[in-house]
Protein backbone atom coordinates (compact mmCIF):
# COMPACT_ATOMS: atom_id res chain seq x y z
CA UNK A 1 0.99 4.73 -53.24
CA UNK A 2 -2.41 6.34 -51.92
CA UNK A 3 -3.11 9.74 -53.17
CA UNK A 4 -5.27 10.71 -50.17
CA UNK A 5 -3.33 9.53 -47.64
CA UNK A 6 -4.54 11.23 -44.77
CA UNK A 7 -8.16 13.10 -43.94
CA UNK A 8 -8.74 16.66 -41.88
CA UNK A 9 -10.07 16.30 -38.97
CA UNK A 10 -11.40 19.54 -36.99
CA UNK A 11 -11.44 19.17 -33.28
CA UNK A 12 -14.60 22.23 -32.77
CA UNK A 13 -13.99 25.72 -30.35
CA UNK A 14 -16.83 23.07 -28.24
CA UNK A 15 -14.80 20.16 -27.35
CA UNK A 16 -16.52 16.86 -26.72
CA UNK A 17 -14.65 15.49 -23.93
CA UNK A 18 -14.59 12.20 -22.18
CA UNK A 19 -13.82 12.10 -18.64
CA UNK A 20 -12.70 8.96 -17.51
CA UNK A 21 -10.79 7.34 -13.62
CA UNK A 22 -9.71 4.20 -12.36
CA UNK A 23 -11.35 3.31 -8.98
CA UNK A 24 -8.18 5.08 -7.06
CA UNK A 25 -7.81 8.21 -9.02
CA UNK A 26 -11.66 8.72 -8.98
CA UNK A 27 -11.36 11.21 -6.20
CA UNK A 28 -8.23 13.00 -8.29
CA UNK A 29 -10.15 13.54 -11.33
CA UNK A 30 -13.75 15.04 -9.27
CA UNK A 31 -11.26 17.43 -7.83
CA UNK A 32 -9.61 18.67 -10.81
CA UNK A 33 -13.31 19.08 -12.35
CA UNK A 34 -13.89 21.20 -9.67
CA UNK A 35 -11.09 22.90 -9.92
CA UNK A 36 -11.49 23.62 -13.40
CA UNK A 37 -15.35 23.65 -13.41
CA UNK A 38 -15.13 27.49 -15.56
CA UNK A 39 -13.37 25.87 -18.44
CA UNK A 40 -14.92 22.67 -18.35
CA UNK A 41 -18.67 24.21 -18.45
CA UNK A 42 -17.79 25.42 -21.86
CA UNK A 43 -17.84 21.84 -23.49
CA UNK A 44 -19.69 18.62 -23.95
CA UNK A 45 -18.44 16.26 -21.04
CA UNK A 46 -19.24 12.55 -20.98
CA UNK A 47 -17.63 9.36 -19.20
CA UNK A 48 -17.97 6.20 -17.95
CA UNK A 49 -20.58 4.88 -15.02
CA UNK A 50 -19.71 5.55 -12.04
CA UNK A 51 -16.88 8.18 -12.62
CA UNK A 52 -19.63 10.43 -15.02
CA UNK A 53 -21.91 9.92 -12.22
CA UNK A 54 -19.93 11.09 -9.13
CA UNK A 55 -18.39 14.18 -11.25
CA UNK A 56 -22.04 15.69 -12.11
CA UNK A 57 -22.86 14.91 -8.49
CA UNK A 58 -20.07 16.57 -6.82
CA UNK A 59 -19.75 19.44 -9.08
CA UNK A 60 -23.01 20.39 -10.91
CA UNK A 61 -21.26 19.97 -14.63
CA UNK A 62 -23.63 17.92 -17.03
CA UNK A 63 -21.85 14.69 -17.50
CA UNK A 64 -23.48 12.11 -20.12
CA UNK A 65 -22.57 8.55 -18.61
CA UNK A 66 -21.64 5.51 -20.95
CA UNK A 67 -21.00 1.85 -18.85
CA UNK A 68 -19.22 1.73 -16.52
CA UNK A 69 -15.64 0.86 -17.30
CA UNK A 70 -15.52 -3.33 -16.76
CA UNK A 71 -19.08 -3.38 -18.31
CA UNK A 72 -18.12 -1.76 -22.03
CA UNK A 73 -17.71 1.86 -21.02
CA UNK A 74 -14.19 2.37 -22.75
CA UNK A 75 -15.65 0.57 -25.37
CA UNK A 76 -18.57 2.70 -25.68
CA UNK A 77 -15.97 5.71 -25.72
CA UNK A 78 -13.89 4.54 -28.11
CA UNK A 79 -16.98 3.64 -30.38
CA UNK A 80 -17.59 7.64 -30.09
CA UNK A 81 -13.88 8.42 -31.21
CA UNK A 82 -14.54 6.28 -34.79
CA UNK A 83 -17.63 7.83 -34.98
CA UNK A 84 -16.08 11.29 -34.74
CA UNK A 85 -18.09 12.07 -31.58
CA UNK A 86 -15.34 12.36 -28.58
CA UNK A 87 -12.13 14.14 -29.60
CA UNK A 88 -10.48 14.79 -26.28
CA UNK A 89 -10.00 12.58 -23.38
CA UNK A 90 -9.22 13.02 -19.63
CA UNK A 91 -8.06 9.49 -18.28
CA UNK A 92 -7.13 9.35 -14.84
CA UNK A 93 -5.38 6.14 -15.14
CA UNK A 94 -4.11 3.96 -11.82
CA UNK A 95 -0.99 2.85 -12.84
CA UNK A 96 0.14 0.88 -9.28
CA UNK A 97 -3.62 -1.38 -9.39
CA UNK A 98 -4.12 -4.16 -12.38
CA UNK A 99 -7.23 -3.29 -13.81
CA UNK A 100 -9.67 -6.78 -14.49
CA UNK A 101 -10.49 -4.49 -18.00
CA UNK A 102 -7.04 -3.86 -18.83
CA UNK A 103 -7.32 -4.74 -22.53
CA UNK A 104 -10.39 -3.16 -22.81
CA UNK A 105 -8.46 0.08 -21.70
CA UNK A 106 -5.72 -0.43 -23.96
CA UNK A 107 -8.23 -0.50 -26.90
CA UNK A 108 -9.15 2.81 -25.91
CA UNK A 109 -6.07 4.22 -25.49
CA UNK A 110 -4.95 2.49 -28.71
CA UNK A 111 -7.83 3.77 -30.83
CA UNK A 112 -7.41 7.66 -29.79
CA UNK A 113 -3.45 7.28 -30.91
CA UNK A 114 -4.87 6.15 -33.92
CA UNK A 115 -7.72 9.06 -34.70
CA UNK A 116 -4.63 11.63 -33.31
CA UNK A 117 -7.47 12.03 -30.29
CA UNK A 118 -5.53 14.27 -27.08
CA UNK A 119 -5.77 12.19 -24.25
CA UNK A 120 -4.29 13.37 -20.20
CA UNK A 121 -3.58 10.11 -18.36
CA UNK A 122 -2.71 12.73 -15.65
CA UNK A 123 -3.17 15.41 -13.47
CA UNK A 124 -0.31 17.47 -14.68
CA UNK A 125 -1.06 16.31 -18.56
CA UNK A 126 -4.71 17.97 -17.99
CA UNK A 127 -3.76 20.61 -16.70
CA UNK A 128 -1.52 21.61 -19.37
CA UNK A 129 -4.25 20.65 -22.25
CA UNK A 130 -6.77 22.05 -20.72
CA UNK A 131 -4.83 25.71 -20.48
CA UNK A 132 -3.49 25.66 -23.41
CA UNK A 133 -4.68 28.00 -26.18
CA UNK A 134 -5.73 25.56 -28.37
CA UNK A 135 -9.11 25.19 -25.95
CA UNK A 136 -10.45 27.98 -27.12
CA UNK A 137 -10.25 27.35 -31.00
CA UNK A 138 -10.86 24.54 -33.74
CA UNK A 139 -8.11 22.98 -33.84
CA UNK A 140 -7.16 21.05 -37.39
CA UNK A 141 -5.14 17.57 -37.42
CA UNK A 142 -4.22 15.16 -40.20
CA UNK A 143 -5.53 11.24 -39.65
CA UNK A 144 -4.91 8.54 -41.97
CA UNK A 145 -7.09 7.78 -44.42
CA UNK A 146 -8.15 4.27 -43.82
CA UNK A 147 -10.74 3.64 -45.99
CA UNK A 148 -8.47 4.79 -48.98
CA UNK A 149 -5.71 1.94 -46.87
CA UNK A 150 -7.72 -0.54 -47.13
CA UNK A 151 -9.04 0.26 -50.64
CA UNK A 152 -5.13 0.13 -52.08
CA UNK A 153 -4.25 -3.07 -49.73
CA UNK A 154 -7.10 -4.51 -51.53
CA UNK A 155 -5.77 -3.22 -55.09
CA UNK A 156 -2.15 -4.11 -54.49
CA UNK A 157 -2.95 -7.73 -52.90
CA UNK A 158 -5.15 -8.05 -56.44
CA UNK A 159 -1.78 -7.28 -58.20
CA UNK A 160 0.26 -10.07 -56.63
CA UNK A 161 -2.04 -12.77 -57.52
């Protein structure tokens, strides 16, 4: 039984948000910064090479660029989820085009399910995150505690022996 089961996280008013495309939804995502350049402008924005690149390029927003994607980038970003750095993600994913990095995306994807992290793989999922209310406030979530996990797997594996 673990008696602190899960840990509050607080996602800030600020949100630190990764931006993040597939080669063929590249071009989706720079428009739908555009589009929502107003919002967007209030928050820390970062993503991988080439798709953190052409976004500050094409529509003036600061963008702070990890790899690119196939060279640890969705590592790097999922690094900054443990770490309690990035706590929203916009993912433009290409669902019809195998990806050579495909299990380095599912890591990501994997590890913000596990840290509770909001993640669009969409247009129409961004749009409705990024109008919701909930942008404009902290916003307070429940994660499990896994240090206090491992801690009682390590107690109750002590018990059986």
């Amino acid at each position: 039984m673990m008696d602190n089961g899960f840990i509050t996280f607080t996602i800030g008013k600020q949100k630190n948000i990764a931006l993040i495309a597939h080669d063929g939804k590249k071009r989706e995502l720079i428009e739908w910064c555009a589009e929502n350049q107003d919002i967007l402008r209030n928050h820390f924005l970062c993503g991988t090479g080439t798709t953190a690149r052409l976004i500050a390029e094409k529509t003036g927003l600061p963008v702070k660029g990890y790899n690119s994607g196939p060279l640890g980038g969705d590592q790097q970003i999922g690094a900054k989820i443990v770490e309690g750095v990035i706590n929203f993600i916009i993912f433009f994913s290409d669902p019809l085009e195998a990806q050579p990095h495909d299990p380095d995306v599912k890591a990501l994807l994997r590890i913000a399910q596990v840290y509770d992290i909001p993640i669009a793989n969409n247009k129409a999922t961004a749009d409705f995150m990024i109008r919701s209310p909930l942008m404009n406030q902290e916003y307070e979530h429940k994660v499990i505690n896994f240090k206090q996990k491992i801690i009682d797997r390590v107690n109750d594996s002590q018990l059986i022996k």
